[in-house]
C-alpha atoms as a PDB file:
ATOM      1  CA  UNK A   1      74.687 -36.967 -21.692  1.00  0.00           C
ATOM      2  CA  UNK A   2      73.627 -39.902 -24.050  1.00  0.00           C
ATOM      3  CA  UNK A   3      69.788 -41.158 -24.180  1.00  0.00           C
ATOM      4  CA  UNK A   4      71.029 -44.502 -21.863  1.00  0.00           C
ATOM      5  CA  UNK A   5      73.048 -42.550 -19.302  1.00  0.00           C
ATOM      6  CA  UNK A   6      71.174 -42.192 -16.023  1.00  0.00           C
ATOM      7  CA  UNK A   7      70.821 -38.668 -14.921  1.00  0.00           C
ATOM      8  CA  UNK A   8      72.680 -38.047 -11.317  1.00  0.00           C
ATOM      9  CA  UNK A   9      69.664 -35.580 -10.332  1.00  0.00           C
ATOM     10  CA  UNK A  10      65.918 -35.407 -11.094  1.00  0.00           C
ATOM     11  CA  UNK A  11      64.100 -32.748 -12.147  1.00  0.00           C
ATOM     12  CA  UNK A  12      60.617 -31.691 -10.296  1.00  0.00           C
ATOM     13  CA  UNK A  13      58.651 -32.781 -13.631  1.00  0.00           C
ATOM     14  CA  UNK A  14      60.920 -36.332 -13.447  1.00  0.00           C
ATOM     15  CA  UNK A  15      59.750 -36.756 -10.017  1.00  0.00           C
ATOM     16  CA  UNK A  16      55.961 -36.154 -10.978  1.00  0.00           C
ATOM     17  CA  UNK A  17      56.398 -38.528 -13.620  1.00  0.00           C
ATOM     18  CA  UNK A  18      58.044 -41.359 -11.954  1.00  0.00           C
ATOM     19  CA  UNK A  19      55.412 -40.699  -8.969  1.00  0.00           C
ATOM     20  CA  UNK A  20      52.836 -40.163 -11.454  1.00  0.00           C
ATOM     21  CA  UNK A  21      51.438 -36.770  -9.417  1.00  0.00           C
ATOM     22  CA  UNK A  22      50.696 -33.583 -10.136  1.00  0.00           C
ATOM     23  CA  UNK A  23      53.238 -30.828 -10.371  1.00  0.00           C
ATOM     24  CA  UNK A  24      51.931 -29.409  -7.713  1.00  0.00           C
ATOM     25  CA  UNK A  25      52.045 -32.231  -5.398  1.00  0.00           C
ATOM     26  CA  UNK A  26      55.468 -32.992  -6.790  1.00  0.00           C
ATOM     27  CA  UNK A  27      56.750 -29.364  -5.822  1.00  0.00           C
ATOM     28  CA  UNK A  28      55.094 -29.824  -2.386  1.00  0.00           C
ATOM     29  CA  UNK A  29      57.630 -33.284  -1.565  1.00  0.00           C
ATOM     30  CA  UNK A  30      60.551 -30.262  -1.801  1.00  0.00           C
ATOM     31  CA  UNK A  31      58.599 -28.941   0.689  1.00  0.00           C
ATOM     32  CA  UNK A  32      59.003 -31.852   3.032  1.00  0.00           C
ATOM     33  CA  UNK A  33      62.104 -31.861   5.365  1.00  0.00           C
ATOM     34  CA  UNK A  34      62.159 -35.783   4.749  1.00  0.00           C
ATOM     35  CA  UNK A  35      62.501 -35.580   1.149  1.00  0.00           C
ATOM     36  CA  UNK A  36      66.109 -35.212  -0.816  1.00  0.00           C
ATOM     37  CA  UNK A  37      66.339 -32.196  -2.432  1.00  0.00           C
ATOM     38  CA  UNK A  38      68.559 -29.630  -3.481  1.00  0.00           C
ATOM     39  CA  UNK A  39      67.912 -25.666  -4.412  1.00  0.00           C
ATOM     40  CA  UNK A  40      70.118 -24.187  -6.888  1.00  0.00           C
ATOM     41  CA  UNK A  41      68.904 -20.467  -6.926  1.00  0.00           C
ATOM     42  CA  UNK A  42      65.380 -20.871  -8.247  1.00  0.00           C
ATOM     43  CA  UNK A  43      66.029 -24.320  -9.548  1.00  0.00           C
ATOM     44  CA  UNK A  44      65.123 -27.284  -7.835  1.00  0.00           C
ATOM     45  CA  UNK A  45      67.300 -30.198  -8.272  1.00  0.00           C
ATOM     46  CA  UNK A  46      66.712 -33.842  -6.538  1.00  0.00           C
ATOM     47  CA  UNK A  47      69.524 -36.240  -6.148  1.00  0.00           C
ATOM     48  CA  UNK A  48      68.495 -39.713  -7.595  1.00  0.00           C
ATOM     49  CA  UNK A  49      69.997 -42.290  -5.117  1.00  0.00           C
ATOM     50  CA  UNK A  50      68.609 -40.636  -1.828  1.00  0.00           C
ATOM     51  CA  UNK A  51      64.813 -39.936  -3.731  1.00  0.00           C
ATOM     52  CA  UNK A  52      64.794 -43.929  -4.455  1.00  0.00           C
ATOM     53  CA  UNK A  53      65.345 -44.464  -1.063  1.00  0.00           C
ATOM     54  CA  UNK A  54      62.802 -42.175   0.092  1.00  0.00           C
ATOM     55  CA  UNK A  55      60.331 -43.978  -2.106  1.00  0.00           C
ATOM     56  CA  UNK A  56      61.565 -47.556  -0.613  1.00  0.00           C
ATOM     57  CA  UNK A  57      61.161 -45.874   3.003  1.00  0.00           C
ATOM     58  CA  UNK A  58      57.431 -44.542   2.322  1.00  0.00           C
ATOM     59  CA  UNK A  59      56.398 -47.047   0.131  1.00  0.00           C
ATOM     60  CA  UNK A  60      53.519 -49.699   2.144  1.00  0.00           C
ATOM     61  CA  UNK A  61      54.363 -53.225   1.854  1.00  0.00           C
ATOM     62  CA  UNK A  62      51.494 -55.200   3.695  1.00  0.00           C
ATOM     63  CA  UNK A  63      53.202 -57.990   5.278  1.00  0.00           C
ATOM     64  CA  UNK A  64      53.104 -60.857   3.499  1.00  0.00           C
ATOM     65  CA  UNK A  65      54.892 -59.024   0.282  1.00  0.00           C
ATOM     66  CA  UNK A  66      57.182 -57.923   2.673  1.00  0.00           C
ATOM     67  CA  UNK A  67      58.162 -61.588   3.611  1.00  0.00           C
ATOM     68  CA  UNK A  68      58.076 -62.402   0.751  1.00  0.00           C
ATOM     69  CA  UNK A  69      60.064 -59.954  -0.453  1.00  0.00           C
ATOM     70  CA  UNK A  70      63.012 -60.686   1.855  1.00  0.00           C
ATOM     71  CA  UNK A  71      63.060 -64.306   1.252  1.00  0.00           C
ATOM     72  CA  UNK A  72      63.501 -63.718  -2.304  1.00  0.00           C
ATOM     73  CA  UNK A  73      66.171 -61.043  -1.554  1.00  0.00           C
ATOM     74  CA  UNK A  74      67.590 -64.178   0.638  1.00  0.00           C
ATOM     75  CA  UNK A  75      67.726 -67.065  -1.727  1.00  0.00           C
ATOM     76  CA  UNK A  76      69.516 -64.348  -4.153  1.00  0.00           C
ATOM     77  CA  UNK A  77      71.974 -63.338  -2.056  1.00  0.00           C
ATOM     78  CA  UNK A  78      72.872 -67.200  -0.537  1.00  0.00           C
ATOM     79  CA  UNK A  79      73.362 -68.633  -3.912  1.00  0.00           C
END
């Protein structure tokens, strides 16, 4: 794999990086039976596609970004 190629799965350290969380917190989201992972023997892996739409789906938007938010999405998609 090449320094530009995007890795298919995450490791638990890429997670608590990205999250920027301890590796303990990080190794308690495998925990969770809402987030993506996968267990490989001892090694954790976590699929990168369903974990950044985990993070969309818990991630707080107050309202008005939200709105906002979709009407950009909108005038993007209707040009």
């Amino acid at each position: 794999m090449t320094k530009n190629e995007v890795p298919e799965f995450l490791t638990v350290d890429d997670v608590k990086n990205y999250l920027k969380i301890s590796r303990g917190a990080a190794y308690g989201l495998t925990h969770r039976k809402d987030f993506p992972s996968c267990r490989f023997g001892g090694t954790i892996r976590i699929p990168l596609e369903p974990f950044l739409h985990w993070v969309a789906l818990n991630t707080y938007l107050p309202k008005t970004l939200r709105e906002a938010r979709t009407a950009k999405e909108v005038t993007v998609y209707g040009s």
